[in-house]
N, C-alpha and C. Protein backbone atom coordinates (compact mmCIF):
# COMPACT_ATOMS: atom_id res chain seq x y z
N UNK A 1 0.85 -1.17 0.00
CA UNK A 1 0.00 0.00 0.00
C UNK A 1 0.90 1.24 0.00
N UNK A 2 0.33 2.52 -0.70
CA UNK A 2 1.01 3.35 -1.10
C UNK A 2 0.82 4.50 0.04
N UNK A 3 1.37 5.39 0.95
CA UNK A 3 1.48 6.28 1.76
C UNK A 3 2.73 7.06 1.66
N UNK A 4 1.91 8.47 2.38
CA UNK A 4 3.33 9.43 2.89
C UNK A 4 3.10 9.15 3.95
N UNK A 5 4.43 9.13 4.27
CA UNK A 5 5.04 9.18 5.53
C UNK A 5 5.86 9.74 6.10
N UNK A 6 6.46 10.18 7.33
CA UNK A 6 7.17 11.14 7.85
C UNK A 6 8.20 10.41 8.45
N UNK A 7 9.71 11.00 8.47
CA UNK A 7 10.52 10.72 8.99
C UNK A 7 11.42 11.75 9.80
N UNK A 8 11.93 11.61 10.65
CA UNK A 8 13.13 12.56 11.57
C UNK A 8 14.28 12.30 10.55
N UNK A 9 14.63 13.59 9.87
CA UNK A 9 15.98 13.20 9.31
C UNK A 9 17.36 13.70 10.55
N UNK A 10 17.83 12.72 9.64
CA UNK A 10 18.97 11.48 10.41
C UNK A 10 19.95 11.94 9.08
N UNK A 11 21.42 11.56 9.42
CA UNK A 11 21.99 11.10 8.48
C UNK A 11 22.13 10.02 7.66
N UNK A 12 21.50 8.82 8.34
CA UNK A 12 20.70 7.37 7.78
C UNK A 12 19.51 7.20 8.00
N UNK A 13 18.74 6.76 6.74
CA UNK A 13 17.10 6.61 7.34
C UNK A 13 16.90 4.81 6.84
N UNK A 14 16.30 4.50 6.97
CA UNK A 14 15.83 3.09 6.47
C UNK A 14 14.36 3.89 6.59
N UNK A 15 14.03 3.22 5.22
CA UNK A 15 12.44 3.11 4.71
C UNK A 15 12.41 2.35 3.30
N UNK A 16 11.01 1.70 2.94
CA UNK A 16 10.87 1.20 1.70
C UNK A 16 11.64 1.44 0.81
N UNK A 17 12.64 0.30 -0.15
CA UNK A 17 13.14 0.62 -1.76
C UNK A 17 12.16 1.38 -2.01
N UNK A 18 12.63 2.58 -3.08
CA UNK A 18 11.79 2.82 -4.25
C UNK A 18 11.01 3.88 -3.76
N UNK A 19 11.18 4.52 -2.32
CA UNK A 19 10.41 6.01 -1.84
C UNK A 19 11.04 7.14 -2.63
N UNK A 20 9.76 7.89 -2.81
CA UNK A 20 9.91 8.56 -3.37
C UNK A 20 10.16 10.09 -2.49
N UNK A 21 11.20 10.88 -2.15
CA UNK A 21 11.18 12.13 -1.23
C UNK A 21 10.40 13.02 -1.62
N UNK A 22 9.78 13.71 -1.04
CA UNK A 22 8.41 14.61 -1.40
C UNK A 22 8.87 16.27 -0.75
N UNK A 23 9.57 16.27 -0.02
CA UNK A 23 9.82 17.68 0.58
C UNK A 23 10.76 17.35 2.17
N UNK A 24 11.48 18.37 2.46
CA UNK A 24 11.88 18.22 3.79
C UNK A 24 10.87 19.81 4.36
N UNK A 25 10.71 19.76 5.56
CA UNK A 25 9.87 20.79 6.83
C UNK A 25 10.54 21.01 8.08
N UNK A 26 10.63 22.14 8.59
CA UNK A 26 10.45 22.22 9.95
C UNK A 26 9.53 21.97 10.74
N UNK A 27 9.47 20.97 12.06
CA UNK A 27 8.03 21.09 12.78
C UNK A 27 8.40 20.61 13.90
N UNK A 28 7.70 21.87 15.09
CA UNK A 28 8.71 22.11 16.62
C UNK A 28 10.04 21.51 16.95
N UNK A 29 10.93 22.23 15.87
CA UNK A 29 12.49 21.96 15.90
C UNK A 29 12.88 21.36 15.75
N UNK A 30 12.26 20.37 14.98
CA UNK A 30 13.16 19.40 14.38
C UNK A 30 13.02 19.46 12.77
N UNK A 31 13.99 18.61 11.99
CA UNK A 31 13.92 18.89 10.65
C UNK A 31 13.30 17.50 10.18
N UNK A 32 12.09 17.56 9.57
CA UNK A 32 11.10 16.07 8.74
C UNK A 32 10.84 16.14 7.63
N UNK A 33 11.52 14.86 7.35
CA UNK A 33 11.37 14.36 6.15
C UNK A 33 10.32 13.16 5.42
N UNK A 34 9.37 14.06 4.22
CA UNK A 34 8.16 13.32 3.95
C UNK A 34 8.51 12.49 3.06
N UNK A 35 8.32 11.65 2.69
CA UNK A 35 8.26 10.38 1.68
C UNK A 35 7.14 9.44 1.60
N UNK A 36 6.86 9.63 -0.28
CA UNK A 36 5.57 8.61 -0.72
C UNK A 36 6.26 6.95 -0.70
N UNK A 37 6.03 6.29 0.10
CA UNK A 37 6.28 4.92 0.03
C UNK A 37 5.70 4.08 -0.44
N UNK A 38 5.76 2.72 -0.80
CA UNK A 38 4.90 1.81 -0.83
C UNK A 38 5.37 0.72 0.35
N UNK A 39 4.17 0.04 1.56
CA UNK A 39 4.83 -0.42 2.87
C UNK A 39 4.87 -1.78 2.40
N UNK A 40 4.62 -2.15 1.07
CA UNK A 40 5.07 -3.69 0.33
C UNK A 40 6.84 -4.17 0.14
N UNK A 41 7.35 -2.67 0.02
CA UNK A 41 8.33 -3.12 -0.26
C UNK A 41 9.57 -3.09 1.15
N UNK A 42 10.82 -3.68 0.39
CA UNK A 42 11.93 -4.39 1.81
C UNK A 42 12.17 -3.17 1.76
N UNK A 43 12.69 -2.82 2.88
CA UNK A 43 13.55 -1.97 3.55
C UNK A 43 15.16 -1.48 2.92
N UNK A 44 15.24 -0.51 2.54
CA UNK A 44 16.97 0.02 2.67
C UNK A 44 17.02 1.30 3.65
N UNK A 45 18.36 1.32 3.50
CA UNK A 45 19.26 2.57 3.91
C UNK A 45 19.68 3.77 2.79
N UNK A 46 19.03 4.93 3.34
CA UNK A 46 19.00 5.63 2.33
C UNK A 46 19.84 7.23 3.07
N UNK A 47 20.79 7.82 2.63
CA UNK A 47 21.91 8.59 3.59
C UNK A 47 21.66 10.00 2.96
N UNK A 48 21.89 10.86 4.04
CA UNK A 48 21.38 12.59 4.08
C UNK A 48 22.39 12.98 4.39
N UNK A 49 22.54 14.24 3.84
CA UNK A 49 23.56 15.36 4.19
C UNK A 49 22.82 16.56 4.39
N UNK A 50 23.36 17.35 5.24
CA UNK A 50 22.66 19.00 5.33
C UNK A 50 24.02 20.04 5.16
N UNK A 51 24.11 21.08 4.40
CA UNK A 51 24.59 21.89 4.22
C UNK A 51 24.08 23.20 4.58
N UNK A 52 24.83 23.85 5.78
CA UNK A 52 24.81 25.82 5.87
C UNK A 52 24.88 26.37 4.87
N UNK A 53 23.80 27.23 4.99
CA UNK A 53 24.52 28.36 3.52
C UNK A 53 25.88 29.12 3.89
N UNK A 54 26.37 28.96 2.99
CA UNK A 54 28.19 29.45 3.20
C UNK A 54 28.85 28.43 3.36
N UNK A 55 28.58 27.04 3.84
CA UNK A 55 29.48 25.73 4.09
C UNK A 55 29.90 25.45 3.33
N UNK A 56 30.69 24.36 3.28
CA UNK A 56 31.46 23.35 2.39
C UNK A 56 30.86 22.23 1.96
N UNK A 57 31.11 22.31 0.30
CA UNK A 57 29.64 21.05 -0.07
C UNK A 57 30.52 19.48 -0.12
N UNK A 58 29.66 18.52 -0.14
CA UNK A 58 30.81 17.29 0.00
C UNK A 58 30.65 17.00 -1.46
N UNK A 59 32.16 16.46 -1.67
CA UNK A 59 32.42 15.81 -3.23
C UNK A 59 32.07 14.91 -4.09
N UNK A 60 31.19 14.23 -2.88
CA UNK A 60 30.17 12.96 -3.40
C UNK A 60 28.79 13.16 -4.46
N UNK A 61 28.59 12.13 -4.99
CA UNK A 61 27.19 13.21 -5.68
C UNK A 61 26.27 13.01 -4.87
N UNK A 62 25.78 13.88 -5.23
CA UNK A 62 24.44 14.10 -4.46
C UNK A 62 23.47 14.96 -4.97
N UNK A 63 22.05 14.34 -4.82
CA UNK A 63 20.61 14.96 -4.98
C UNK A 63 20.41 16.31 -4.22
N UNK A 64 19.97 17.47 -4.25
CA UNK A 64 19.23 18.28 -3.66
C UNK A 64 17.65 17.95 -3.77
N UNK A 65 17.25 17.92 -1.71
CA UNK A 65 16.12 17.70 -1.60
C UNK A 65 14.90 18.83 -0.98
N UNK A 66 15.99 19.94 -0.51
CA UNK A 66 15.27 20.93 -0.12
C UNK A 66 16.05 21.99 0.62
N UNK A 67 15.21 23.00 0.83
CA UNK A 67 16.01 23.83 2.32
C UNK A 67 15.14 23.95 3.41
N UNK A 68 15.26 23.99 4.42
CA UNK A 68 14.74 24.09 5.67
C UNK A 68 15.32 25.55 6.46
N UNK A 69 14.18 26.62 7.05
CA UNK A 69 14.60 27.03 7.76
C UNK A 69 14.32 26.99 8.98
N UNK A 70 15.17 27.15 10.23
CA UNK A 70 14.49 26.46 11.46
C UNK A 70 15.00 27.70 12.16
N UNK A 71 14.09 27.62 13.35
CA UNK A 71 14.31 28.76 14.86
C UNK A 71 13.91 29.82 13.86
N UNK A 72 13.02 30.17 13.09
CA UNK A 72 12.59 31.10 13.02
C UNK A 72 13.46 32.54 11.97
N UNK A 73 14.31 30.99 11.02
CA UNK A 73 15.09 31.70 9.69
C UNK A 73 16.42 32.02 10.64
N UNK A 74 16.52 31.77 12.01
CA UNK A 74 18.29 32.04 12.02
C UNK A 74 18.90 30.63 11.59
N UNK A 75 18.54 30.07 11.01
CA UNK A 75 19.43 28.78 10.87
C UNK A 75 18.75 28.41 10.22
N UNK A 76 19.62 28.19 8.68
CA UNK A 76 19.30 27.61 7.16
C UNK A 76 19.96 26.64 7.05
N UNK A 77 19.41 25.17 6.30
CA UNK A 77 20.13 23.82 5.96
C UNK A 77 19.89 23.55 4.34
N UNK A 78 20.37 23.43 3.94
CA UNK A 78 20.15 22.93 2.55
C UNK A 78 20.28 21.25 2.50
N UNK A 79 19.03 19.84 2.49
CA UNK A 79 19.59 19.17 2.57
C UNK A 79 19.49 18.00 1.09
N UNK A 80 20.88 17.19 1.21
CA UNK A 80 20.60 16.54 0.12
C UNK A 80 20.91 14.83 0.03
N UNK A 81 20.12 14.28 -0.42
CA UNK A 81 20.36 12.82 -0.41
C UNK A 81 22.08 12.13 -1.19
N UNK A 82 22.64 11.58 -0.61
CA UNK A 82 23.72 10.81 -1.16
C UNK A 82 23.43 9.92 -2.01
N UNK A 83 24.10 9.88 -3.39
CA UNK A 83 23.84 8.93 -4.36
C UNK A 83 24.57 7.86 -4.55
């Protein structure tokens, strides 16, 4: 069966092969991450990075999945899935 679902991003998440990321949010301070799943399928490990604006980006490739601002815009993340 097909659902969104919410996750606490982590730098590792396990959820269904084959989710699809839908948006990252702030919600009461923490940073969540939505994903359309299907709960048929096995389980992987699927790995996050967050980047400051002004930081250092990592050399790996990687997806951009969103930005988040949290506390009220003093603190910006840009985050992106590892490929």
């Amino acid at each position: 069966m097909k659902i969104i679902y919410k996750y606490e991003l982590k730098s590792m998440i396990s959820m269904p092969s084959g989710a699809e990321i839908l948006c990252v949010k702030e919600q009461r301070g923490a940073c969540m991450l939505y994903a359309l799943i299907d709960t048929e399928n096995p389980p992987e490990i699927r790995k996050f990075s967050n980047v400051v604006t002004g930081g250092p980006m990592s050399k790996l490739e990687v997806k951009y999945i969103g930005t988040v601002m949290m506390f009220g815009g003093s603190y910006v993340q840009h985050i992106f899935e590892l490929l």
